[in-house]
Protein backbone atom coordinates (compact mmCIF):
# COMPACT_ATOMS: atom_id res chain seq x y z
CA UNK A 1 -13.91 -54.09 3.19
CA UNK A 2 -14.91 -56.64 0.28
CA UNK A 3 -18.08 -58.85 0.12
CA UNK A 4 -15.52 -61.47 0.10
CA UNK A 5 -14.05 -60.33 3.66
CA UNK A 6 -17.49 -59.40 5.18
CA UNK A 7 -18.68 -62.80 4.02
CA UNK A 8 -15.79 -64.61 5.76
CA UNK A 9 -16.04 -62.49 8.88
CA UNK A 10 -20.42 -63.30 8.69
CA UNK A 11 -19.02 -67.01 8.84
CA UNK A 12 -16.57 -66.93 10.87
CA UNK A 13 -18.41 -65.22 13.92
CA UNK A 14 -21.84 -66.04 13.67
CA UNK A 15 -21.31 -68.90 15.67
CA UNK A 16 -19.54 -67.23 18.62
CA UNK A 17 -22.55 -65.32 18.91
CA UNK A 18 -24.74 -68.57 19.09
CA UNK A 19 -21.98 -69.78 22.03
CA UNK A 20 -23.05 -66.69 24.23
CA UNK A 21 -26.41 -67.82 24.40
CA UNK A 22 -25.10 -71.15 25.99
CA UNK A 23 -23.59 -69.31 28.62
CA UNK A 24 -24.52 -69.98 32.09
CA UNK A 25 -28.16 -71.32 32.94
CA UNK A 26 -30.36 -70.30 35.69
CA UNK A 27 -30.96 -72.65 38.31
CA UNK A 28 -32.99 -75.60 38.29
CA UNK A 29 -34.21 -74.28 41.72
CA UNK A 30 -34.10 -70.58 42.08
CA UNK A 31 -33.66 -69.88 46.15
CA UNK A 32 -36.04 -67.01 45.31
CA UNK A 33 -38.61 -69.73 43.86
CA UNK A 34 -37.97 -72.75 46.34
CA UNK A 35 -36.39 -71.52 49.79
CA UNK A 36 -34.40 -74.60 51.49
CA UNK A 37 -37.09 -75.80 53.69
CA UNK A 38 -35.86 -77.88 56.99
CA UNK A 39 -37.16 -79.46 59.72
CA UNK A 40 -35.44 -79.91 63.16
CA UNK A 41 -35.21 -83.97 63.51
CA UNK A 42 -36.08 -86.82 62.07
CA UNK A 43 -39.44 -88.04 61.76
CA UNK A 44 -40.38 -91.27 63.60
CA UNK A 45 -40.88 -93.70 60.53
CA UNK A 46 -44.84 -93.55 58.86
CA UNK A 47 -45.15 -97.70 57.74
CA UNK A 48 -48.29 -95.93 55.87
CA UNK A 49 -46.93 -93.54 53.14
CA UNK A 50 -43.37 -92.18 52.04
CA UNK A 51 -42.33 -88.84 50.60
CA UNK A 52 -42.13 -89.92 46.62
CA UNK A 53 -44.79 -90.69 44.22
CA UNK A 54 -44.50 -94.19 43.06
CA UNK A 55 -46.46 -94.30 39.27
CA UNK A 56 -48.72 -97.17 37.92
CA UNK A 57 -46.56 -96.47 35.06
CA UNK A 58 -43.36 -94.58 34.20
CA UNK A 59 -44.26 -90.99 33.16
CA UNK A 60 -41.97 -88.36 31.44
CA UNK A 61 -39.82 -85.51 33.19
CA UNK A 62 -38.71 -82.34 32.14
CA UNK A 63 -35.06 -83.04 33.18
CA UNK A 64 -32.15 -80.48 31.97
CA UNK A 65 -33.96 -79.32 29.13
CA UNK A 66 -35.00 -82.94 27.46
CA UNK A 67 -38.37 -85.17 28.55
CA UNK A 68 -36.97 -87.94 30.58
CA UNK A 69 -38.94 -91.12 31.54
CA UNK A 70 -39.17 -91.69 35.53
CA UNK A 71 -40.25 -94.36 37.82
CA UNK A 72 -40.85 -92.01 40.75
CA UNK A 73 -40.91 -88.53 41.65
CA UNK A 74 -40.22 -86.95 44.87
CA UNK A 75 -41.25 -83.85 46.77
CA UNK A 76 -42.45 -82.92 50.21
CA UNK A 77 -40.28 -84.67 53.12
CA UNK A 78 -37.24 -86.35 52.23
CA UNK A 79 -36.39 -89.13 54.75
CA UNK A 80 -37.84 -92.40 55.12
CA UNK A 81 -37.85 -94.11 51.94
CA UNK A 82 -36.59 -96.98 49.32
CA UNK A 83 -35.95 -95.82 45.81
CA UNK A 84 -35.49 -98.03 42.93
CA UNK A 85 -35.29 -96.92 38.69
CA UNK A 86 -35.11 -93.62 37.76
CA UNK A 87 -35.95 -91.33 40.59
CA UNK A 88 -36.84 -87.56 40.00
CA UNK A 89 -36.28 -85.28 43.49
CA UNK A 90 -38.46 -82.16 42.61
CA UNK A 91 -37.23 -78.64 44.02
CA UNK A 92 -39.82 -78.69 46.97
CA UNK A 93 -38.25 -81.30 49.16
CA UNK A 94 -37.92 -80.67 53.03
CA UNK A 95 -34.89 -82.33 54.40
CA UNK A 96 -33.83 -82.02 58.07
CA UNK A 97 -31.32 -79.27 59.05
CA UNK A 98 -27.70 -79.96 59.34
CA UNK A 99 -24.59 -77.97 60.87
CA UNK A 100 -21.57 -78.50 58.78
CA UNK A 101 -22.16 -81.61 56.46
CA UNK A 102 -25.45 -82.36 55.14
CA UNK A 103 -25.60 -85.74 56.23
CA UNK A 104 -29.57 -85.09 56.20
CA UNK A 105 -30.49 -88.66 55.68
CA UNK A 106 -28.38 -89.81 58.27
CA UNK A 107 -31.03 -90.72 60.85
CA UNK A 108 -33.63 -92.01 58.43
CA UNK A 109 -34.42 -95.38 57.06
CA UNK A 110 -33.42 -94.63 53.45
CA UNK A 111 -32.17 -96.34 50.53
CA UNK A 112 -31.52 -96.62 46.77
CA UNK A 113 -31.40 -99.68 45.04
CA UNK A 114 -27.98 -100.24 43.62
CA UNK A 115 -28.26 -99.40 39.38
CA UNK A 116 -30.80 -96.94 39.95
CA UNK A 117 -30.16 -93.28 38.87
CA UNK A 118 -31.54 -90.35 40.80
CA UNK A 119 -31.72 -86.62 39.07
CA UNK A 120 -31.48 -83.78 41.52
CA UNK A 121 -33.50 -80.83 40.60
CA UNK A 122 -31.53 -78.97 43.58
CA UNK A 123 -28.31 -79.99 41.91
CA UNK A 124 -29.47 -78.25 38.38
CA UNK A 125 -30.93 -81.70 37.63
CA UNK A 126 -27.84 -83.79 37.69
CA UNK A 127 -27.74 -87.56 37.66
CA UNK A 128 -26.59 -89.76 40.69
CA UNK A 129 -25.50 -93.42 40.26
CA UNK A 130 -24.08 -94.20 43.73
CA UNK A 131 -27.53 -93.42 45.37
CA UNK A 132 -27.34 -90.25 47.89
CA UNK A 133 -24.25 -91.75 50.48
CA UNK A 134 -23.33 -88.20 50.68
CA UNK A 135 -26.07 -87.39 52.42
CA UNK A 136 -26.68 -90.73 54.87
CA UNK A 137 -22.50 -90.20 55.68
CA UNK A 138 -22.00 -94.30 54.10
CA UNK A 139 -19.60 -95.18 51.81
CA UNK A 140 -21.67 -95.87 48.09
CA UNK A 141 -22.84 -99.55 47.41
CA UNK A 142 -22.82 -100.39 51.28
């Protein structure tokens, strides 16, 4: 083979080699890392505390690779709550258990202010526009 040809074949697949290392990711949330973890019911609403962190100020997020500014993150019990901004839901969230949908927020008092944007850590940190209405079972924006 000539330097020419080797050259040309060096340039040519170089970067499908650097396209296998952009194959698939591991999950934001390994199951090994963070098991599901449910509770039976619904809580009886707590006037004195909700499940997020609200910040004096925004704060950055590692979110799909790239530092994203937040409003609020969230962990522990997911339920009773009002999000507004950017909203963060961390990988240890406790939601209650479901049967066949998981229309977990269905019996809590919980909603997102419309033109927020919520990032899923659970969902490999993927952005939500139309608040959660897959989980309370109502149509977005109502």
């Amino acid at each position: 083979m000539t330097t020419f040809r080797r050259t040309w074949l060096a340039i040519a697949v170089a970067p499908l080699l650097g396209l296998g290392a952009c194959g698939a990711s591991q999950p934001t949330c390994p199951q090994d890392l963070y098991p599901v973890e449910y509770i039976a019911t619904a809580p009886p609403e707590d006037p004195s505390g909700s499940s997020s962190h609200v910040l004096s100020a925004p704060t950055e997020v590692l979110i799909a690779g790239r530092l994203t500014k937040v409003d609020r993150v969230v962990s522990g019990l997911l339920c009773h709550d009002h999000w507004s901004g950017t909203v963060y839901v961390t990988c240890d969230v406790k939601v209650v258990e479901w049967e066949e949908t998981p229309l977990f927020l269905k019996d809590c008092n919980f909603s997102v202010e419309p033109g927020s944007v919520v990032y899923v850590a659970s969902h490999n940190d993927a952005p939500y526009y139309n608040g959660c209405s897959c989980h309370t079972g109502e149509e977005p924006g109502s």
